[in-house]
N, C-alpha and C. Protein backbone atom coordinates (compact mmCIF):
# COMPACT_ATOMS: atom_id res chain seq x y z
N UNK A 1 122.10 121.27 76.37
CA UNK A 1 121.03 120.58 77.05
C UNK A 1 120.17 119.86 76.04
N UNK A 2 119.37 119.12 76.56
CA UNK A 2 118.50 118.40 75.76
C UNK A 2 117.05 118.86 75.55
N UNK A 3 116.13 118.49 74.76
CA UNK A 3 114.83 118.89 74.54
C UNK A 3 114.21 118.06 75.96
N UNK A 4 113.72 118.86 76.17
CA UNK A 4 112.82 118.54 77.54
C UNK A 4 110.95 119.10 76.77
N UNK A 5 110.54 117.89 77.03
CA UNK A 5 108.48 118.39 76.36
C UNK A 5 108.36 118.99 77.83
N UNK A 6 107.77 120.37 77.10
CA UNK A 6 106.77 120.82 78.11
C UNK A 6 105.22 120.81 78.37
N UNK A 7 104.86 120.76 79.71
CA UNK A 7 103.83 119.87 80.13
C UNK A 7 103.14 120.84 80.79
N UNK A 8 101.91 120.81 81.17
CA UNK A 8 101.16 121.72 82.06
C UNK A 8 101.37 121.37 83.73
N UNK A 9 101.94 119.56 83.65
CA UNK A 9 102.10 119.28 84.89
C UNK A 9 103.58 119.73 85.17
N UNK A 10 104.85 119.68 84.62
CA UNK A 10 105.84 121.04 85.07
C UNK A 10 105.65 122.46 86.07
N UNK A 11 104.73 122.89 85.00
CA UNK A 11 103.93 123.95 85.86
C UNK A 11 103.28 123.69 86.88
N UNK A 12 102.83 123.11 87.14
CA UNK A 12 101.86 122.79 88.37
C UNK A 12 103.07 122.31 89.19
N UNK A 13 103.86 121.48 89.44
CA UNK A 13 105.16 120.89 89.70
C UNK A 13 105.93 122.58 90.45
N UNK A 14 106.19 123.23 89.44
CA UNK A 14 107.09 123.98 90.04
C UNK A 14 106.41 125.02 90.78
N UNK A 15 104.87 125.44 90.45
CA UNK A 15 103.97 125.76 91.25
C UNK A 15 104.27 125.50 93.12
N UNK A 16 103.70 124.12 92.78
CA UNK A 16 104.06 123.22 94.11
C UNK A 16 105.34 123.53 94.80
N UNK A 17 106.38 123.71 94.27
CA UNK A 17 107.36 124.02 94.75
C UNK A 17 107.91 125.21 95.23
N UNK A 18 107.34 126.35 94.88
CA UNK A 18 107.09 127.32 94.85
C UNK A 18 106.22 127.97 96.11
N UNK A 19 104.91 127.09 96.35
CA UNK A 19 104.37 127.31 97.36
C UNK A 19 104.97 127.08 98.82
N UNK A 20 105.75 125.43 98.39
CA UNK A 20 106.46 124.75 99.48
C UNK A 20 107.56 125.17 99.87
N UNK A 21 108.26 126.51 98.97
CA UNK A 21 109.65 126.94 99.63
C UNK A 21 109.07 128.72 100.21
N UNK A 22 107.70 129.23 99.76
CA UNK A 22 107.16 130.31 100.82
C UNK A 22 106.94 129.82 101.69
N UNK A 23 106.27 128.70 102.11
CA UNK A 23 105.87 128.53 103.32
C UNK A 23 107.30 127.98 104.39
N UNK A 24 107.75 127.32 104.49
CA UNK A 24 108.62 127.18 105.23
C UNK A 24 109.78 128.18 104.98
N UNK A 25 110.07 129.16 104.05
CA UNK A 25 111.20 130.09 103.76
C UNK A 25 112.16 130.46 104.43
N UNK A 26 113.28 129.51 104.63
CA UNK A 26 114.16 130.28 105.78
C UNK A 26 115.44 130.35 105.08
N UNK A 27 115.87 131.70 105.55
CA UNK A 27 117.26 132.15 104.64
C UNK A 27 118.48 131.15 105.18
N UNK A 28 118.87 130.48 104.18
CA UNK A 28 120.10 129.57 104.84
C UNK A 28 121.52 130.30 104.21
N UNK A 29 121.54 131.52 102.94
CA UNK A 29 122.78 131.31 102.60
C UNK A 29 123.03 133.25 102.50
N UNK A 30 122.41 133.62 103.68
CA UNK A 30 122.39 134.94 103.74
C UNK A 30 123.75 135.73 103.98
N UNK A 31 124.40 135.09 105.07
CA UNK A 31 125.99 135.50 105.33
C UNK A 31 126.54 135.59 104.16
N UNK A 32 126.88 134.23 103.50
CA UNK A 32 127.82 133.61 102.16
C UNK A 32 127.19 135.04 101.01
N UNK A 33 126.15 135.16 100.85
CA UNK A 33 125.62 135.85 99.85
C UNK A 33 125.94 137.27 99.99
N UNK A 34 126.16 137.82 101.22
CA UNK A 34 126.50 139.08 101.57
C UNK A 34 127.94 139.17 101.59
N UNK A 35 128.64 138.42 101.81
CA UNK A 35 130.34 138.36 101.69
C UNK A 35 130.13 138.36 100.17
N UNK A 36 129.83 137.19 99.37
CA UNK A 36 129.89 137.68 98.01
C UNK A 36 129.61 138.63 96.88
N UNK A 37 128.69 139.23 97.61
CA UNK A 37 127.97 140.48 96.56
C UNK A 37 129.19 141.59 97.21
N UNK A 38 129.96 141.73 98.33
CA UNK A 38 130.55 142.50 98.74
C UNK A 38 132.28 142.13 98.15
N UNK A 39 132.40 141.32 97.95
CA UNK A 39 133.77 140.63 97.24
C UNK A 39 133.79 140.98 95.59
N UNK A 40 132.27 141.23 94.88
CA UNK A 40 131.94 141.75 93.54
C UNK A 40 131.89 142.48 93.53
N UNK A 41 132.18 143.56 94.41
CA UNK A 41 132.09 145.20 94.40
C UNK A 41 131.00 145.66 94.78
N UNK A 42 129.92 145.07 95.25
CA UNK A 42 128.39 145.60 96.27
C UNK A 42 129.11 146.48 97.32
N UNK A 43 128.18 147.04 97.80
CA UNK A 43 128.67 147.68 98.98
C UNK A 43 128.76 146.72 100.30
N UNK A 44 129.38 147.22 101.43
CA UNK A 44 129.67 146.42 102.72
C UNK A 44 128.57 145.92 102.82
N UNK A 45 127.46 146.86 102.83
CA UNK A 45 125.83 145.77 103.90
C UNK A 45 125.08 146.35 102.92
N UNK A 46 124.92 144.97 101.32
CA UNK A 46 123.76 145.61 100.87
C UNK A 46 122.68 145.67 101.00
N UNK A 47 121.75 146.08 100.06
CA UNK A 47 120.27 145.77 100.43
C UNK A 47 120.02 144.33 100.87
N UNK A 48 118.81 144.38 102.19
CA UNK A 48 118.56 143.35 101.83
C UNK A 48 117.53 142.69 101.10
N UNK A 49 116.80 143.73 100.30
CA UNK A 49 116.39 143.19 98.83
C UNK A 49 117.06 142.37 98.23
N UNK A 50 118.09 142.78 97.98
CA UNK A 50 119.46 142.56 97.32
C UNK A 50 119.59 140.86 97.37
N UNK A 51 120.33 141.10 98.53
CA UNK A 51 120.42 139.73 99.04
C UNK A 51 119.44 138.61 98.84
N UNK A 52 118.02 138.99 99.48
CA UNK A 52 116.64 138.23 99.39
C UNK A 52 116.86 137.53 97.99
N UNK A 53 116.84 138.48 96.89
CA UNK A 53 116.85 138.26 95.55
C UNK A 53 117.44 137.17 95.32
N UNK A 54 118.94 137.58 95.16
CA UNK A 54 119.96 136.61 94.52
C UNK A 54 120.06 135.54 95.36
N UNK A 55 119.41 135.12 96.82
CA UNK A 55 119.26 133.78 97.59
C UNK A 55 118.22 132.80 97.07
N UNK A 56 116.84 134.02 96.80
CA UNK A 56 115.97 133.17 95.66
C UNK A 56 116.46 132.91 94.52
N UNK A 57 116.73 133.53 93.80
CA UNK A 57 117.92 132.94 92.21
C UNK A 57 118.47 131.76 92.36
N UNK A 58 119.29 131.46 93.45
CA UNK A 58 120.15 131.00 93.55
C UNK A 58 119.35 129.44 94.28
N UNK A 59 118.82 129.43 95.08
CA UNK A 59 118.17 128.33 95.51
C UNK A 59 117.25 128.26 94.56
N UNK A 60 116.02 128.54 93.86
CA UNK A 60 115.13 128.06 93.05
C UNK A 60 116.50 126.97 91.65
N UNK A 61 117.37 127.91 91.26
CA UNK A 61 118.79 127.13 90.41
C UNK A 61 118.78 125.66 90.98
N UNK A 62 118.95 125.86 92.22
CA UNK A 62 119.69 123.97 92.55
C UNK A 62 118.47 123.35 92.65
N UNK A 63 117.10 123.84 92.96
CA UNK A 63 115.69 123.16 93.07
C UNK A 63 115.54 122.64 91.66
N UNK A 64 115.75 123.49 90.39
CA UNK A 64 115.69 123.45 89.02
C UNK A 64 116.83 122.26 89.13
N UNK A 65 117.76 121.94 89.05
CA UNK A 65 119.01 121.19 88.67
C UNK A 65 118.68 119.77 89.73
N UNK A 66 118.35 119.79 90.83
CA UNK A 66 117.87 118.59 91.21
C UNK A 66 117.05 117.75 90.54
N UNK A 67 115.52 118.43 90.57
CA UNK A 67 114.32 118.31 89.40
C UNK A 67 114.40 117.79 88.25
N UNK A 68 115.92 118.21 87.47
CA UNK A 68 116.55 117.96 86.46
C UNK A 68 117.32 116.43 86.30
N UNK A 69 117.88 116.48 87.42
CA UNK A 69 118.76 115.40 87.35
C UNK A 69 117.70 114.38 87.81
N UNK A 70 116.83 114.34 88.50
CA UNK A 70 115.95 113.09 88.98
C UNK A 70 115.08 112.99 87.78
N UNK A 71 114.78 113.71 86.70
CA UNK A 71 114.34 113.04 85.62
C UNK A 71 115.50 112.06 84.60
N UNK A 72 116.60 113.12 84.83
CA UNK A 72 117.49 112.34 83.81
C UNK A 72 117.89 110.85 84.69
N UNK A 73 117.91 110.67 86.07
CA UNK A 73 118.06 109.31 86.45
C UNK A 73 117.29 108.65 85.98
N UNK A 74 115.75 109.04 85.94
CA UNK A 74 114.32 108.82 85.83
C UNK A 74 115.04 107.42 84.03
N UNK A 75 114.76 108.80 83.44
CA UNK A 75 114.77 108.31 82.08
C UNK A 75 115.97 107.12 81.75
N UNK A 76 117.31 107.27 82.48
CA UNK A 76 118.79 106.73 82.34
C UNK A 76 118.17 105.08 82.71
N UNK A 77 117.65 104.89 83.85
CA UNK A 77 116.85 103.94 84.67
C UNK A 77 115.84 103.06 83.16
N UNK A 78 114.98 103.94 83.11
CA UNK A 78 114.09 103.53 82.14
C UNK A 78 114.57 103.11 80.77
N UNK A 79 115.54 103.06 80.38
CA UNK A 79 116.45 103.15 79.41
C UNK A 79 117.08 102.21 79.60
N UNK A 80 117.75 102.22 80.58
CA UNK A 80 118.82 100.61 81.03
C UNK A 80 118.19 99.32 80.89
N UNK A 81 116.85 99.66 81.63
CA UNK A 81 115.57 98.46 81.86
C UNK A 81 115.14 98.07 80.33
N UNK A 82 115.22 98.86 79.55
CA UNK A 82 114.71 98.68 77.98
C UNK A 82 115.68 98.12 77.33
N UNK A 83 116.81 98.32 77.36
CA UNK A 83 117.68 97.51 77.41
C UNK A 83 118.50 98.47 75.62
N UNK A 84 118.15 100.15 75.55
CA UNK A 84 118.62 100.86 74.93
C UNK A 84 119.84 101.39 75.66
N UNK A 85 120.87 102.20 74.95
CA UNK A 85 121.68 102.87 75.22
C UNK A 85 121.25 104.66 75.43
N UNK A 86 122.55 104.92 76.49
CA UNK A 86 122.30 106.64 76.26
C UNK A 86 121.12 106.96 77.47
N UNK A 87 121.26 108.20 77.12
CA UNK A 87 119.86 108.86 77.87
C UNK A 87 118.69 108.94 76.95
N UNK A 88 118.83 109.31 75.50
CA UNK A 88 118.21 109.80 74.84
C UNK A 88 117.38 110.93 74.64
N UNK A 89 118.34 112.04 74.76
CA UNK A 89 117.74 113.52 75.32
C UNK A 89 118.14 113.90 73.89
């Protein structure tokens, strides 16, 4: 990966995001997640701590990797227009 500066507005950013996925919170990958922890050797019906957990892990991941990639368009964009090569990460 590349050096990414860290910022206080990141934080506040993922803050925001953070607030915005408690408030509307709805489990979308609860089935899939329970077949899989049970395919890894979990038991049949694990906790659903369990589950809760690794659905947050797992969705905050692609929130992170979106976030990610719309800067690197961000910068790729800004870069093209400058009329440099690369991303420059």
């Amino acid at each position: 990966m590349g050096d990414l500066e860290f910022t206080a507005s990141l934080l506040e950013d993922e803050e925001e995001q953070d607030a915005t996925y408690d408030r509307g919170k709805k489990r979308m990958f609860t089935r899939e997640i329970r077949s899989m922890l049970y395919a890894f050797g979990d038991d049949e019906n694990p906790l659903p701590e369990t589950v809760s957990l690794v659905e947050d892990i797992a969705v905050r991941h692609i929130l992170e990797m979106n976030y990610m990639t719309d800067n690197l368009k961000l910068i790729s964009r800004e870069n093209h227009l400058k009329g440099t090569v690369g991303v420059g990460l």
